[in-house]
C-alpha atoms as a PDB file:
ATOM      1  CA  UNK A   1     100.437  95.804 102.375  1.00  0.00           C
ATOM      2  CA  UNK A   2      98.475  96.855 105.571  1.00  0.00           C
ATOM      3  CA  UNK A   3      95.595  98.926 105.633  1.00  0.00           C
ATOM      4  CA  UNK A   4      94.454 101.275 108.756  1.00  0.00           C
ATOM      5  CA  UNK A   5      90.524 101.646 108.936  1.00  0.00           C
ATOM      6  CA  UNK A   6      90.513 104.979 110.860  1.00  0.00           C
ATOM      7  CA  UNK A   7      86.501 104.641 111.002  1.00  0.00           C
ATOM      8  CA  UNK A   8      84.211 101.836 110.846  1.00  0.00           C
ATOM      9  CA  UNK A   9      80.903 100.664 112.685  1.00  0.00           C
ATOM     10  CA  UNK A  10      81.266  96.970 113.645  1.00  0.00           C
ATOM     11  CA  UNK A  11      78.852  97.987 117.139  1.00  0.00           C
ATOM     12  CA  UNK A  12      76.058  97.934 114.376  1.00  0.00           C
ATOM     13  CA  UNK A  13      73.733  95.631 114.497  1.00  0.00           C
ATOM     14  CA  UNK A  14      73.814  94.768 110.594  1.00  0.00           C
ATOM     15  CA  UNK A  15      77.578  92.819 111.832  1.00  0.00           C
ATOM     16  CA  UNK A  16      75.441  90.669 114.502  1.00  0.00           C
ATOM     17  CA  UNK A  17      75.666  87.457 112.541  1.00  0.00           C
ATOM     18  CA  UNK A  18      78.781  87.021 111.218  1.00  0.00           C
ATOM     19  CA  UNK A  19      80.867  89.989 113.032  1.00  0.00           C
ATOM     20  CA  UNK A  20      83.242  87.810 114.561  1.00  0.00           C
ATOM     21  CA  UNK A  21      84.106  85.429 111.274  1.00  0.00           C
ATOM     22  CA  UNK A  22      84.256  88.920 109.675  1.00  0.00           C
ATOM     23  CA  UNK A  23      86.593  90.605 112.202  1.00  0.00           C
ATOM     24  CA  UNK A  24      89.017  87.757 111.695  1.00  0.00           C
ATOM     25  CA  UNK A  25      88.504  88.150 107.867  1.00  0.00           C
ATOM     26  CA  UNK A  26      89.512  91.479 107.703  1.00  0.00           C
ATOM     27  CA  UNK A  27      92.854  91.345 110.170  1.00  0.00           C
ATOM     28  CA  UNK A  28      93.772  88.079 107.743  1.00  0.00           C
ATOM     29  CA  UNK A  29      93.620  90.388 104.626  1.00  0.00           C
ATOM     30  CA  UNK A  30      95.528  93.188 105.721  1.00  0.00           C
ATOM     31  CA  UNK A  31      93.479  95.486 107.746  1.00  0.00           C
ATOM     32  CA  UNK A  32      95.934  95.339 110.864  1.00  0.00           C
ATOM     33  CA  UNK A  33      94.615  98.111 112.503  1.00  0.00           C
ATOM     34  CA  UNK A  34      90.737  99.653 112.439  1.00  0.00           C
ATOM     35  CA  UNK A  35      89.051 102.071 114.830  1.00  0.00           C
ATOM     36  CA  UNK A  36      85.246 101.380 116.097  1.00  0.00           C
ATOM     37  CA  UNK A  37      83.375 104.624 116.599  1.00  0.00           C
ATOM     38  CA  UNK A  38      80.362 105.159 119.129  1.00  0.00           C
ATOM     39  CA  UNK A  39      77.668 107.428 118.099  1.00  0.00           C
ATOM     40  CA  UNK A  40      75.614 107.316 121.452  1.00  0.00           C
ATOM     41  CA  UNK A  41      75.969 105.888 124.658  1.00  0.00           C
ATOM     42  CA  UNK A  42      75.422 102.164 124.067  1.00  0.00           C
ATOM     43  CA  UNK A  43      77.254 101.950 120.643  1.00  0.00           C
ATOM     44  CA  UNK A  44      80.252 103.868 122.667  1.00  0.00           C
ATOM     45  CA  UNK A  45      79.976 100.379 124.893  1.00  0.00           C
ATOM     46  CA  UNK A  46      80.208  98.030 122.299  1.00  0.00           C
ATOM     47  CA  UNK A  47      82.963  99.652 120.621  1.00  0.00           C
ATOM     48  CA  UNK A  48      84.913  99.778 123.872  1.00  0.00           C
ATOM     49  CA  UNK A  49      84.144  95.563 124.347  1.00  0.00           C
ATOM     50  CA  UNK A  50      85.546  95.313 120.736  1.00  0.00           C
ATOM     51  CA  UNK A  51      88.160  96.610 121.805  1.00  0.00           C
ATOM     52  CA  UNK A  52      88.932  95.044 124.663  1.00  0.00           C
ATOM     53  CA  UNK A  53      88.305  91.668 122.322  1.00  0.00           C
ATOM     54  CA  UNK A  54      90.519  92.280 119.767  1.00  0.00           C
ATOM     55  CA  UNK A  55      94.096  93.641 119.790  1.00  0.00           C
ATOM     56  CA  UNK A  56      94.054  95.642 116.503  1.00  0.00           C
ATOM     57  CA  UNK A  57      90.527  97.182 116.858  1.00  0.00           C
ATOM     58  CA  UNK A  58      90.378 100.485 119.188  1.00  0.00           C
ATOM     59  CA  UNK A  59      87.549 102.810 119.989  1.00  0.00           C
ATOM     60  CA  UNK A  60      86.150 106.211 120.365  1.00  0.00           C
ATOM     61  CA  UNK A  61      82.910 107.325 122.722  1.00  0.00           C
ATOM     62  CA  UNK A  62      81.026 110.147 121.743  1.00  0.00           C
ATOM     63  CA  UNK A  63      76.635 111.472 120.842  1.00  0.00           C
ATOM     64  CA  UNK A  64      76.523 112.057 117.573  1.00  0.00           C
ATOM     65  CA  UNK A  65      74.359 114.838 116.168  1.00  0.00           C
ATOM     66  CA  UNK A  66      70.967 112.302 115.335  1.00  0.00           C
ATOM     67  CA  UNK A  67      71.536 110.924 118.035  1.00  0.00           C
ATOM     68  CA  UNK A  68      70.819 113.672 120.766  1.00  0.00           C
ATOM     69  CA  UNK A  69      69.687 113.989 123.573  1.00  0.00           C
ATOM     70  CA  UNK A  70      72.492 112.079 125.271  1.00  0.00           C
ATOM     71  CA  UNK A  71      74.556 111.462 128.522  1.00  0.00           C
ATOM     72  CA  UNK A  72      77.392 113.156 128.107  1.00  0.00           C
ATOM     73  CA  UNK A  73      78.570 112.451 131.803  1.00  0.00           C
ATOM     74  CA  UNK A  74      78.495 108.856 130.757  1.00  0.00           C
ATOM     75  CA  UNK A  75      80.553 109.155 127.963  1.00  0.00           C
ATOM     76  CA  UNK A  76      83.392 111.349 129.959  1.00  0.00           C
ATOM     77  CA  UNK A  77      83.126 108.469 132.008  1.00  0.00           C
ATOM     78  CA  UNK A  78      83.697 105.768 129.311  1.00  0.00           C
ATOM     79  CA  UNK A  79      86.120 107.584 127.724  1.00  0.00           C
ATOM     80  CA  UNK A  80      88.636 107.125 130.554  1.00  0.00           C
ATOM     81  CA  UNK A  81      89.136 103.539 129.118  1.00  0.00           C
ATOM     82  CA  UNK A  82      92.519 102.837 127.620  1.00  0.00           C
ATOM     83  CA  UNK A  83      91.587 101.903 124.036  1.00  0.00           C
ATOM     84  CA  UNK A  84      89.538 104.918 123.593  1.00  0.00           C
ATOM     85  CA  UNK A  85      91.722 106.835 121.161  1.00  0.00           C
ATOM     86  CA  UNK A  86      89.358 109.611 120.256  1.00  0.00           C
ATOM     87  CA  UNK A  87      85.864 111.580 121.422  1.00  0.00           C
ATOM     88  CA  UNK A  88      83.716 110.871 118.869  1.00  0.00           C
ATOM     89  CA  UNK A  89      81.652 110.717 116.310  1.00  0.00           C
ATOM     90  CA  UNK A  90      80.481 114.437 117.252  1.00  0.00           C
ATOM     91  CA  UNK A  91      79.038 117.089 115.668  1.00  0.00           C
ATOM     92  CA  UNK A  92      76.352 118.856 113.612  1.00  0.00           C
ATOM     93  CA  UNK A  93      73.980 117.050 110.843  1.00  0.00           C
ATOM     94  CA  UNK A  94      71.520 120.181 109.625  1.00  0.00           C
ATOM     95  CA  UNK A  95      70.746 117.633 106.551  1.00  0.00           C
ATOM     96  CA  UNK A  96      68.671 115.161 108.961  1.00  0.00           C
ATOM     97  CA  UNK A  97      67.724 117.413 111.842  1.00  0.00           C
ATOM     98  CA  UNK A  98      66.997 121.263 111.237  1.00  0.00           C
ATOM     99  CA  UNK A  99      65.072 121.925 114.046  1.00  0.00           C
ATOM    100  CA  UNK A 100      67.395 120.914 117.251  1.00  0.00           C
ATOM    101  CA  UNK A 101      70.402 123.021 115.857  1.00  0.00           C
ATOM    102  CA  UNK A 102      70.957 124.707 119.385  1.00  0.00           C
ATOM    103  CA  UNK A 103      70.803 121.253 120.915  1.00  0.00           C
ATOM    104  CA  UNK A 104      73.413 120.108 118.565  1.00  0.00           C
ATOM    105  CA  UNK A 105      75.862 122.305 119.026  1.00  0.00           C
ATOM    106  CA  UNK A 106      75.688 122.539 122.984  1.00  0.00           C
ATOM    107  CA  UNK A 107      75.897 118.740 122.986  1.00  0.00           C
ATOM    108  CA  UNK A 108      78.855 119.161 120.551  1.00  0.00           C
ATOM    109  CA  UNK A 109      80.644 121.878 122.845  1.00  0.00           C
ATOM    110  CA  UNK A 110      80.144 119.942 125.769  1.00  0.00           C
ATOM    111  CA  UNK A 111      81.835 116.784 124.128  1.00  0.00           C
ATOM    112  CA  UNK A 112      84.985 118.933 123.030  1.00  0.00           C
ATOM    113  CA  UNK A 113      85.227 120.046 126.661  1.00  0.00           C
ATOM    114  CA  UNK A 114      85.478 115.838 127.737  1.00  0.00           C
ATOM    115  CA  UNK A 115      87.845 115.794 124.477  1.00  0.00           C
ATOM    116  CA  UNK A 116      90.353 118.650 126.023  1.00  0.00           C
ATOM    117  CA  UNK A 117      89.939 117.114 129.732  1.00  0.00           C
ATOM    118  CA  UNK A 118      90.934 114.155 128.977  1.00  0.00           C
ATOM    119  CA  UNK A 119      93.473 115.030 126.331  1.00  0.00           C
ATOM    120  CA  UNK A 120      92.060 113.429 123.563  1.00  0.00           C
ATOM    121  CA  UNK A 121      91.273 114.238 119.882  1.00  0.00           C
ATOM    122  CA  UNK A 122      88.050 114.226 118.357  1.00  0.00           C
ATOM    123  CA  UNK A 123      86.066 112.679 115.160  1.00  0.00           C
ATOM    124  CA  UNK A 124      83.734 115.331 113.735  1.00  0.00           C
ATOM    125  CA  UNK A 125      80.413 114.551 111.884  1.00  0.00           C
ATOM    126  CA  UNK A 126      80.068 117.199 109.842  1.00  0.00           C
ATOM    127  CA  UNK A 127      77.247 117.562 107.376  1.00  0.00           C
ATOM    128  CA  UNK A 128      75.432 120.822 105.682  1.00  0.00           C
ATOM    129  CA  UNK A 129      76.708 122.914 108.849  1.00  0.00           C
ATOM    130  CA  UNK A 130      79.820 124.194 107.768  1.00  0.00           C
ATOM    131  CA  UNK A 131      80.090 127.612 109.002  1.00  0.00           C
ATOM    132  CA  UNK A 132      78.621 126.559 112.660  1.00  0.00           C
ATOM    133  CA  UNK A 133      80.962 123.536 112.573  1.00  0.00           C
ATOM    134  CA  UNK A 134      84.142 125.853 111.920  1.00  0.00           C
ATOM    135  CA  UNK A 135      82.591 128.921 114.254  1.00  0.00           C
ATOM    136  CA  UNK A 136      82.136 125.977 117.371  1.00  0.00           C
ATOM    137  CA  UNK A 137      86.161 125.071 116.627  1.00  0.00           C
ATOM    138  CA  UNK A 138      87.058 128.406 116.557  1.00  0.00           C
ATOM    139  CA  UNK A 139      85.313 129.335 120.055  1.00  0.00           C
ATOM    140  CA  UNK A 140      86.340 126.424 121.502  1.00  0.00           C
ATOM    141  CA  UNK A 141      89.543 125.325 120.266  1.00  0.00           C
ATOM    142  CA  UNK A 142      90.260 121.589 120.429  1.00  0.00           C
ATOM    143  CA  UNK A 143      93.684 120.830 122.384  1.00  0.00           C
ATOM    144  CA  UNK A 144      94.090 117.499 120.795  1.00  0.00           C
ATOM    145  CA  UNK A 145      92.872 118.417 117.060  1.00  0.00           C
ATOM    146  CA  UNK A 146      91.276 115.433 115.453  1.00  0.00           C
ATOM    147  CA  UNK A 147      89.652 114.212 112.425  1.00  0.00           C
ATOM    148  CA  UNK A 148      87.023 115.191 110.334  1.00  0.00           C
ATOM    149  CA  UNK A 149      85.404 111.779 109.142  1.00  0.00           C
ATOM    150  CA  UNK A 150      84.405 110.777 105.961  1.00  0.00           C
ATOM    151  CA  UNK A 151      84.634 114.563 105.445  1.00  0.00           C
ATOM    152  CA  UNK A 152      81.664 116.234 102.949  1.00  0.00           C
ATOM    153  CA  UNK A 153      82.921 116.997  99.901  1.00  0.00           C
ATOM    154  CA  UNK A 154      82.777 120.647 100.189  1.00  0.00           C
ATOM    155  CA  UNK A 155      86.203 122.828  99.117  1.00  0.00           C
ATOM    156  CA  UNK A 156      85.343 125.500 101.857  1.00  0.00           C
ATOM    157  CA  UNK A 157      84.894 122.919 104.833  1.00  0.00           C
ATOM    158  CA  UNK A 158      88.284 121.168 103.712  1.00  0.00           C
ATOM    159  CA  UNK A 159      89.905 124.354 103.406  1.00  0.00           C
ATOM    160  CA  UNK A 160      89.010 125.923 107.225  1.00  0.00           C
ATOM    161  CA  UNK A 161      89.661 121.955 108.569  1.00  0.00           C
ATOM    162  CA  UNK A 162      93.021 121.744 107.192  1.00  0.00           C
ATOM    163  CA  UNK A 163      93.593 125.370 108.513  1.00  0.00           C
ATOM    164  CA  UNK A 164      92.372 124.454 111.612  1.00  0.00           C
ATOM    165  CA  UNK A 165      95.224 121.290 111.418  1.00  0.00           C
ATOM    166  CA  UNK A 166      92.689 118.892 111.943  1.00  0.00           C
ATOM    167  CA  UNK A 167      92.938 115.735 109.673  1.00  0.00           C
ATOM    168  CA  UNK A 168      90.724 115.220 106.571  1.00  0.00           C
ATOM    169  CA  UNK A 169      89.526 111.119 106.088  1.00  0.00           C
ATOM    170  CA  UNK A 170      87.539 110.197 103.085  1.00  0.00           C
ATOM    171  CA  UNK A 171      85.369 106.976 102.646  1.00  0.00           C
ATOM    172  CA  UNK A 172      84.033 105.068  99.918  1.00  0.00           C
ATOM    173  CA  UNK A 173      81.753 107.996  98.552  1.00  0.00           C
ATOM    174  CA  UNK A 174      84.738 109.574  96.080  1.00  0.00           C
ATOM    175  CA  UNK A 175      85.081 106.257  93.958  1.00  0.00           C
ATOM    176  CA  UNK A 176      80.849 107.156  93.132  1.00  0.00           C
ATOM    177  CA  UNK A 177      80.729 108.043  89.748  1.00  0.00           C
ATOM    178  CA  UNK A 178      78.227 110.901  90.727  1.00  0.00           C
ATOM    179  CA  UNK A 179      80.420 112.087  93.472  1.00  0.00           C
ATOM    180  CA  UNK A 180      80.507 116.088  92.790  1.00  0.00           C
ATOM    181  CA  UNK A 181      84.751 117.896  93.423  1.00  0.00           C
ATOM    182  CA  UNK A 182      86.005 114.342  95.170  1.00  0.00           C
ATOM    183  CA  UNK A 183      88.884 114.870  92.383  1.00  0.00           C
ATOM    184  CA  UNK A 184      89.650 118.586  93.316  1.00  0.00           C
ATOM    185  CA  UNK A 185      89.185 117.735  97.343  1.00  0.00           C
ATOM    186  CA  UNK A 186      91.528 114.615  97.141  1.00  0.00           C
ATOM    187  CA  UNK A 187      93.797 117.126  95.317  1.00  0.00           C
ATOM    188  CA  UNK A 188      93.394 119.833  98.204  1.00  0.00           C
ATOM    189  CA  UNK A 189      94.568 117.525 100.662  1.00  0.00           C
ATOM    190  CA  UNK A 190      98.324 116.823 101.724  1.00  0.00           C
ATOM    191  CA  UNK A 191      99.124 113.391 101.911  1.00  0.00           C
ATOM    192  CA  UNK A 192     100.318 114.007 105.558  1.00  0.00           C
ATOM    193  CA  UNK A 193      96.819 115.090 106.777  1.00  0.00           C
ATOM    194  CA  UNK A 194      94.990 112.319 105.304  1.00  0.00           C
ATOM    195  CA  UNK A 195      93.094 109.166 106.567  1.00  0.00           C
ATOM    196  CA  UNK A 196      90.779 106.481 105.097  1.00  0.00           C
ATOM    197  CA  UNK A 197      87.925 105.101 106.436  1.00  0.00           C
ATOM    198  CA  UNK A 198      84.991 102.933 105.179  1.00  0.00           C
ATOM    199  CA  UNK A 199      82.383 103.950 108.170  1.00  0.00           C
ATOM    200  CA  UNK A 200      81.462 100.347 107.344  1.00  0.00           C
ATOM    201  CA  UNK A 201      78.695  98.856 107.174  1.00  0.00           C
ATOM    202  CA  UNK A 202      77.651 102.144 105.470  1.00  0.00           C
ATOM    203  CA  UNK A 203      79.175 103.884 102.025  1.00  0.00           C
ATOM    204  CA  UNK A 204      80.327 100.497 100.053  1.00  0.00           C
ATOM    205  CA  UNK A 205      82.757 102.326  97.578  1.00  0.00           C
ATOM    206  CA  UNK A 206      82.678 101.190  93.657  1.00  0.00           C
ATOM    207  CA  UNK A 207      82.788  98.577  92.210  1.00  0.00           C
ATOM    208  CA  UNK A 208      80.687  97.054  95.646  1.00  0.00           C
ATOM    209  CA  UNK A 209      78.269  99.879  95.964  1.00  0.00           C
ATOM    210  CA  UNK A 210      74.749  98.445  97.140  1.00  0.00           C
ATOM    211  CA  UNK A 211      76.475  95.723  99.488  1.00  0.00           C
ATOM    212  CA  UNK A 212      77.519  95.944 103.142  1.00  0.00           C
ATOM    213  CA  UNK A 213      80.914  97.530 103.802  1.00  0.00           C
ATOM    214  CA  UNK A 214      83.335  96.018 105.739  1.00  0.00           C
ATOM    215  CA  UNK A 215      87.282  96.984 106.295  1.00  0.00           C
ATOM    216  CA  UNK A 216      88.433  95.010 103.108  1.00  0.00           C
ATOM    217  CA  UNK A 217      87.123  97.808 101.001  1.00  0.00           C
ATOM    218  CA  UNK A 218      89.255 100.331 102.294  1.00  0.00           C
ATOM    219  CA  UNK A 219      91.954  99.633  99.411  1.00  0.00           C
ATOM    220  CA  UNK A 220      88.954 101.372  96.743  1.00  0.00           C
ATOM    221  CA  UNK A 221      89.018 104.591  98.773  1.00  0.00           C
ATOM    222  CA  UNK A 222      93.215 104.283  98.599  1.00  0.00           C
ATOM    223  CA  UNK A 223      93.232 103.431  95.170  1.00  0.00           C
ATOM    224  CA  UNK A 224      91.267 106.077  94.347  1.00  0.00           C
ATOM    225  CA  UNK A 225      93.663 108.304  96.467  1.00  0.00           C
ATOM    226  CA  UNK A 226      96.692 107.077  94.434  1.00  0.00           C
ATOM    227  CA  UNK A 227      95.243 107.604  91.441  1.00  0.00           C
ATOM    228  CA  UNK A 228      94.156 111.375  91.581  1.00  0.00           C
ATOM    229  CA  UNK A 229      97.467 112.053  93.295  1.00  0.00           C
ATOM    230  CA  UNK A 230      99.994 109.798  90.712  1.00  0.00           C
ATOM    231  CA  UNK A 231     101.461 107.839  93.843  1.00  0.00           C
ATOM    232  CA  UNK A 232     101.950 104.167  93.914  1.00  0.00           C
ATOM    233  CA  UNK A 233      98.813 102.904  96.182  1.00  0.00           C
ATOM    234  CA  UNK A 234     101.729 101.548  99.082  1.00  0.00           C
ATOM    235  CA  UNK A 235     102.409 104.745  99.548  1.00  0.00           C
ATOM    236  CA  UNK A 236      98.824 105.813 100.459  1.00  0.00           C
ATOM    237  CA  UNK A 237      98.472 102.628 102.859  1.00  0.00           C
ATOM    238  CA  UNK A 238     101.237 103.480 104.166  1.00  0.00           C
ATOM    239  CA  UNK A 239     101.040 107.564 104.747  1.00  0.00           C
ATOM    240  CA  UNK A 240      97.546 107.079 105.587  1.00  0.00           C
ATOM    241  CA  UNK A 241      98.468 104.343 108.034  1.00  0.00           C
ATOM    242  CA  UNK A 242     101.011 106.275 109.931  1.00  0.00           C
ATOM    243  CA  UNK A 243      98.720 109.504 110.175  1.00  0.00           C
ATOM    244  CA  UNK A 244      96.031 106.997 111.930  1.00  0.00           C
ATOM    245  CA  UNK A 245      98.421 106.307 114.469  1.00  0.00           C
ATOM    246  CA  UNK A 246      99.852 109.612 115.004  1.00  0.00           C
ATOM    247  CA  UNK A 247      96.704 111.740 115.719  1.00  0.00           C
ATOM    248  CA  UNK A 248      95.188 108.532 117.809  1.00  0.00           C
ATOM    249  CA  UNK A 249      98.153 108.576 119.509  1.00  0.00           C
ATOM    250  CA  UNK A 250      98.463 104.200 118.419  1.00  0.00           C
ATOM    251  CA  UNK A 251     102.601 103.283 119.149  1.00  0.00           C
ATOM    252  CA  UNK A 252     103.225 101.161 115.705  1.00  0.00           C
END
């Protein structure tokens, strides 16, 4: 059974000592294809050398929201590369920074602009900004669609997403036994507009919470999936698999 890691961080430097051992780890046990995401300017780099490294690891350029200010012109530029697959991870945090909101969201339009000029979707960051994230898509419409990453478990942001047809991917944080509607969201969301991620090394899922992530851990966030939803966990590898390549725009 093969796994597709839609989002996962191996640019960080918490992979520097083992990250090729582990990259070969991860392909061996089923995680055929995963997807590197930039955050600023040099993690947009390293994702794009992964890529050109490995055959079944691709990449996506973008400034995230903590990490403006940023060159956006750089990452237009980058982004021209053939295994970038998406603009991203972009968006607004108003958890971590409440005080740069303007900021965020020009650097966010401005990314969305690259995104439609180069025909390419985009991963969203999306957290405690809901009705600024949805007002930005709705005034500037994303050609491509894209996917909102390990998306916050909040009904009304799942509801506008999947209105908006943009793809909903969930991450280790709904197997946490304190984790607040991940039963009703899971249950909101068609199979068909679904991804999994593990934005490794980050959100270790139960029953590895408190270690580093890596790709291997995706199959918690699945089972989890398969579970709420009464579907044999193939079928979720495999659904989840094929959406991965379809809005990335991967040939199987």
């Amino acid at each position: 059974m093969d796994f597709f890691d839609s989002h996962s961080h191996y640019n960080d430097e918490k992979f520097e000592e083992d990250r090729e051992e582990l990259i070969h780890k991860i392909y061996q046990e089923g995680i055929t294809k995963t997807v590197v995401a930039g955050y600023d300017v040099f993690s947009s780099k390293k994702a794009i050398l992964l890529a050109e490294q490995y055959h079944f690891i691709y990449a996506t350029c973008g400034i995230s929201p903590n990490d403006i200010p940023g060159n956006t012109e750089e990452i237009f530029s980058l982004a021209k590369q053939d295994k970038v697959v998406a603009i991203g991870e972009i968006g607004l945090d108003y958890y971590w920074n409440k005080e740069n909101k303007k900021e965020q969201r020009e650097i966010f339009c401005e990314q969305i602009e690259i995104a439609n000029q180069l025909r390419k979707p985009i991963v969203i960051h999306a957290r405690d900004a809901v009705q600024d994230i949805i007002e930005v898509l709705k005034e500037k419409p994303v050609d491509e669609k894209g996917v909102f990453h390990c998306i916050q478990l909040n009904p009304e942001l799942v509801k506008q997403a999947l209105k908006l047809d943009f793809f909903v991917s969930f991450a280790g944080s709904i197997t946490f036994k304190n984790s607040k509607n991940a039963d009703e969201i899971i249950k909101m969301v068609p199979l068909e507009k679904m991804l999994i991620e593990t934005d490794c090394p980050y959100l270790a899922p139960e029953p590895v919470r408190g270690t580093r992530n890596d790709s291997r851990n995706v199959k918690y966030t699945a089972q989890k999936i398969a579970q709420v939803k009464q579907k044999e966990l193939e079928e979720i590898a495999r659904s989840t698999y094929q959406n991965a390549e379809t809005i990335f725009k991967i040939n199987a």
